[in-house]
C-alpha atoms as a PDB file:
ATOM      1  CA  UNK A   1     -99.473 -39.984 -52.597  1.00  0.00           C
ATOM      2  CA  UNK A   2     -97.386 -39.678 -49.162  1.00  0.00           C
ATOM      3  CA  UNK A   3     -95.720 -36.039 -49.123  1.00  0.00           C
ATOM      4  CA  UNK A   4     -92.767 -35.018 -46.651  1.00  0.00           C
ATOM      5  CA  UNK A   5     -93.836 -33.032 -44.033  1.00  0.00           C
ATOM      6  CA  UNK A   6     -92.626 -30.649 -41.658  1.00  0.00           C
ATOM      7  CA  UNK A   7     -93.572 -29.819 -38.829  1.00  0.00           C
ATOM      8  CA  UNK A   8     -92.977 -26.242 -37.054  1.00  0.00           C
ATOM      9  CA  UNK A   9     -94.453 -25.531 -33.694  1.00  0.00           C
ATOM     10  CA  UNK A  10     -94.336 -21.991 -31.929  1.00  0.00           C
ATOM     11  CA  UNK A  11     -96.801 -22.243 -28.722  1.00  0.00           C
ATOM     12  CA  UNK A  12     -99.734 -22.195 -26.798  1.00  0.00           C
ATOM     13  CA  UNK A  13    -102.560 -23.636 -28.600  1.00  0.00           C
ATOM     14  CA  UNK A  14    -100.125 -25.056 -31.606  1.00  0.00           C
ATOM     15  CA  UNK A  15     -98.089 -27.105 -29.468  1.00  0.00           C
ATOM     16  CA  UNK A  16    -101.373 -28.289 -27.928  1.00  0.00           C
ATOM     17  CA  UNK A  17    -102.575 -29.355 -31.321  1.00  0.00           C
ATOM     18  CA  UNK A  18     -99.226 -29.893 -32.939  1.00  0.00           C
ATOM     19  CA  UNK A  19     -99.166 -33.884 -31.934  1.00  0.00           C
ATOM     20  CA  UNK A  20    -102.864 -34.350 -32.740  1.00  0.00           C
ATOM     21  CA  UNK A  21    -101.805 -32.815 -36.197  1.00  0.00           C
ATOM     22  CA  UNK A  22     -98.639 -35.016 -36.473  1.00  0.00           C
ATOM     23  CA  UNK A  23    -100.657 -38.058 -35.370  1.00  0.00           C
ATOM     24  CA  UNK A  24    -103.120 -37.964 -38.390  1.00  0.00           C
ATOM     25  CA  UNK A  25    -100.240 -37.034 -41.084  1.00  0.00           C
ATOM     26  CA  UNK A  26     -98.114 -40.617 -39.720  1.00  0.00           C
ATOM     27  CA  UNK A  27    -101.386 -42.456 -40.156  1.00  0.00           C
ATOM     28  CA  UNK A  28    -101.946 -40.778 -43.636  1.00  0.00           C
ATOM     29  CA  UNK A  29     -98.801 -42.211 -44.847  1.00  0.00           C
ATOM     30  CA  UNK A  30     -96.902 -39.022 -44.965  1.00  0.00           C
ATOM     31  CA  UNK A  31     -92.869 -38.401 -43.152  1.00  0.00           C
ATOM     32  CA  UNK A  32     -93.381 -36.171 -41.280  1.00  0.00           C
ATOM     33  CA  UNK A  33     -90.283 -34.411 -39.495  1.00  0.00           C
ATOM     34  CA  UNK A  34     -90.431 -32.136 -36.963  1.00  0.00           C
ATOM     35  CA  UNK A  35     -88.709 -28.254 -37.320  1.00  0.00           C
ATOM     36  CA  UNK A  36     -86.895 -28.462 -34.232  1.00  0.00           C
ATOM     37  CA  UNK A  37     -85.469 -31.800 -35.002  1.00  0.00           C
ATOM     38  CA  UNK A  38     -84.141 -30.086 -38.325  1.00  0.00           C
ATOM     39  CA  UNK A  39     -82.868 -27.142 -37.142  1.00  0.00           C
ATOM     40  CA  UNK A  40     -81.003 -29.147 -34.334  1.00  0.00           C
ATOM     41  CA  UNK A  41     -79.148 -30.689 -37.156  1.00  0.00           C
ATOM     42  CA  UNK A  42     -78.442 -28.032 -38.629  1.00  0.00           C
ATOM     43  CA  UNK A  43     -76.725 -26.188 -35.327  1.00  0.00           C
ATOM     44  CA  UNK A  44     -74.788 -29.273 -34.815  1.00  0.00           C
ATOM     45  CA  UNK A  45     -73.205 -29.281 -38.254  1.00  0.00           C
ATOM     46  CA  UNK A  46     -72.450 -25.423 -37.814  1.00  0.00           C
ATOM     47  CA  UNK A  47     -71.002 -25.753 -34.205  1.00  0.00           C
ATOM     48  CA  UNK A  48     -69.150 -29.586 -35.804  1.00  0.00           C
ATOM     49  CA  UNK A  49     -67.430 -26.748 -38.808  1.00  0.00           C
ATOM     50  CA  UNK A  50     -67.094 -24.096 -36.325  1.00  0.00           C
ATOM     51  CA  UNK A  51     -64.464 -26.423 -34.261  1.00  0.00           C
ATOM     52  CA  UNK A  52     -63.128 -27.781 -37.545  1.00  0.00           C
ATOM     53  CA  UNK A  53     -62.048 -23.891 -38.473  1.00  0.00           C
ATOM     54  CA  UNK A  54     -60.735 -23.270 -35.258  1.00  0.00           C
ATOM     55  CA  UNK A  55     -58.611 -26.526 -35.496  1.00  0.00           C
ATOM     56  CA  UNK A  56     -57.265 -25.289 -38.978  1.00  0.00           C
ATOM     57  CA  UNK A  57     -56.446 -22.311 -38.006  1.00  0.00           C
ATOM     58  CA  UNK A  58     -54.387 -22.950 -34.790  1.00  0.00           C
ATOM     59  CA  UNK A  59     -52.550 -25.338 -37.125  1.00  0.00           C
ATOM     60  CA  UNK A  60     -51.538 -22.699 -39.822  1.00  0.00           C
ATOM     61  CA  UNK A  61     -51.002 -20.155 -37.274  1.00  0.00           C
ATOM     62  CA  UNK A  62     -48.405 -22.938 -35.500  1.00  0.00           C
ATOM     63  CA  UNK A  63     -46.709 -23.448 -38.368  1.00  0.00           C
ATOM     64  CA  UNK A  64     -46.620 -20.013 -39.871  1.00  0.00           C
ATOM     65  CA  UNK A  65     -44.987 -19.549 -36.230  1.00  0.00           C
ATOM     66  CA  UNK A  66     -42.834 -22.572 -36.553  1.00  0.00           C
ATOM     67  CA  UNK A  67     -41.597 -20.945 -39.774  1.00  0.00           C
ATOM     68  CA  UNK A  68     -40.552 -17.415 -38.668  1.00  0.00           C
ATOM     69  CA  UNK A  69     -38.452 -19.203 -36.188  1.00  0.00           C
ATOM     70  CA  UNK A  70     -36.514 -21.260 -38.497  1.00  0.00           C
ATOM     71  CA  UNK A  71     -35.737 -18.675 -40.714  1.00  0.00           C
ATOM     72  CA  UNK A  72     -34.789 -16.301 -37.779  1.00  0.00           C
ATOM     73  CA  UNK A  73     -32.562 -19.284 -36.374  1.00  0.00           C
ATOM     74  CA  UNK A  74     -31.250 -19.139 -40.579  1.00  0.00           C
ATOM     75  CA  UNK A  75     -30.713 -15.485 -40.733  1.00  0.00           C
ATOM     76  CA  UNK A  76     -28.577 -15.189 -37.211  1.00  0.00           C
ATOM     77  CA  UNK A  77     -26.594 -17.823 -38.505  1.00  0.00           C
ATOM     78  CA  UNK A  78     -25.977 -16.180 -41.403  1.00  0.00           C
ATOM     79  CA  UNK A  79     -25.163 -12.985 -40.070  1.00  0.00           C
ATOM     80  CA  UNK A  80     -22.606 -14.276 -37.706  1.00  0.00           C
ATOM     81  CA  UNK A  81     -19.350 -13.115 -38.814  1.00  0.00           C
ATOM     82  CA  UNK A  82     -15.106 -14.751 -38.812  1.00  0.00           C
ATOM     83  CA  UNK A  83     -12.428 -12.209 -37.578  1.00  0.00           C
ATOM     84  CA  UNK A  84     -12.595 -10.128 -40.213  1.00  0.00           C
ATOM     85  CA  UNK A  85     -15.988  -9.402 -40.887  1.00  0.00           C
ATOM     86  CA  UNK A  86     -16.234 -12.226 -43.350  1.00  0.00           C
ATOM     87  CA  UNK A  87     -20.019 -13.274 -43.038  1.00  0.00           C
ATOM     88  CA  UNK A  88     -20.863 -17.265 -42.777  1.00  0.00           C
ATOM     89  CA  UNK A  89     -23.190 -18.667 -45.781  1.00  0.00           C
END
């Protein structure tokens, strides 16, 4: 029965026989997928939502910012006052 395989390769004499090894497993039957090749994958999704969170949060922080000045723009308009200290709003 084929099994999924991976494959994890430090150095020196493992890399040496690390294609030898990964040579007989295809030929067995059995998927074999390298470590490296996995844990590429894996930094590429992390860096991918990394950027994604950055993204969100300049947007929040832009509209939070947006926000503030609107209701500063709001509150000066309310404040502003007729002759006799009669306050608009």
């Amino acid at each position: 029965m084929p099994a999924r395989v991976v494959l994890g390769v430090g150095a020196g004499i493992s890399a040496y026989k690390a294609g030898e090894l990964l040579r007989l497993l295809t030929e067995a039957g059995h998927r074999v997928t390298r470590l490296e090749q996995e844990l590429a994958a894996l930094q590429e999704a992390r860096a991918s939502a990394s950027d994604h969170s950055k993204t969100a949060q300049a947007s929040v922080a832009a509209a939070l910012s947006s926000a503030a000045e609107r209701i500063e723009d709001i509150t000066k308009k309310l404040n502003q006052t007729i002759g006799s200290s009669v306050a608009l709003g």
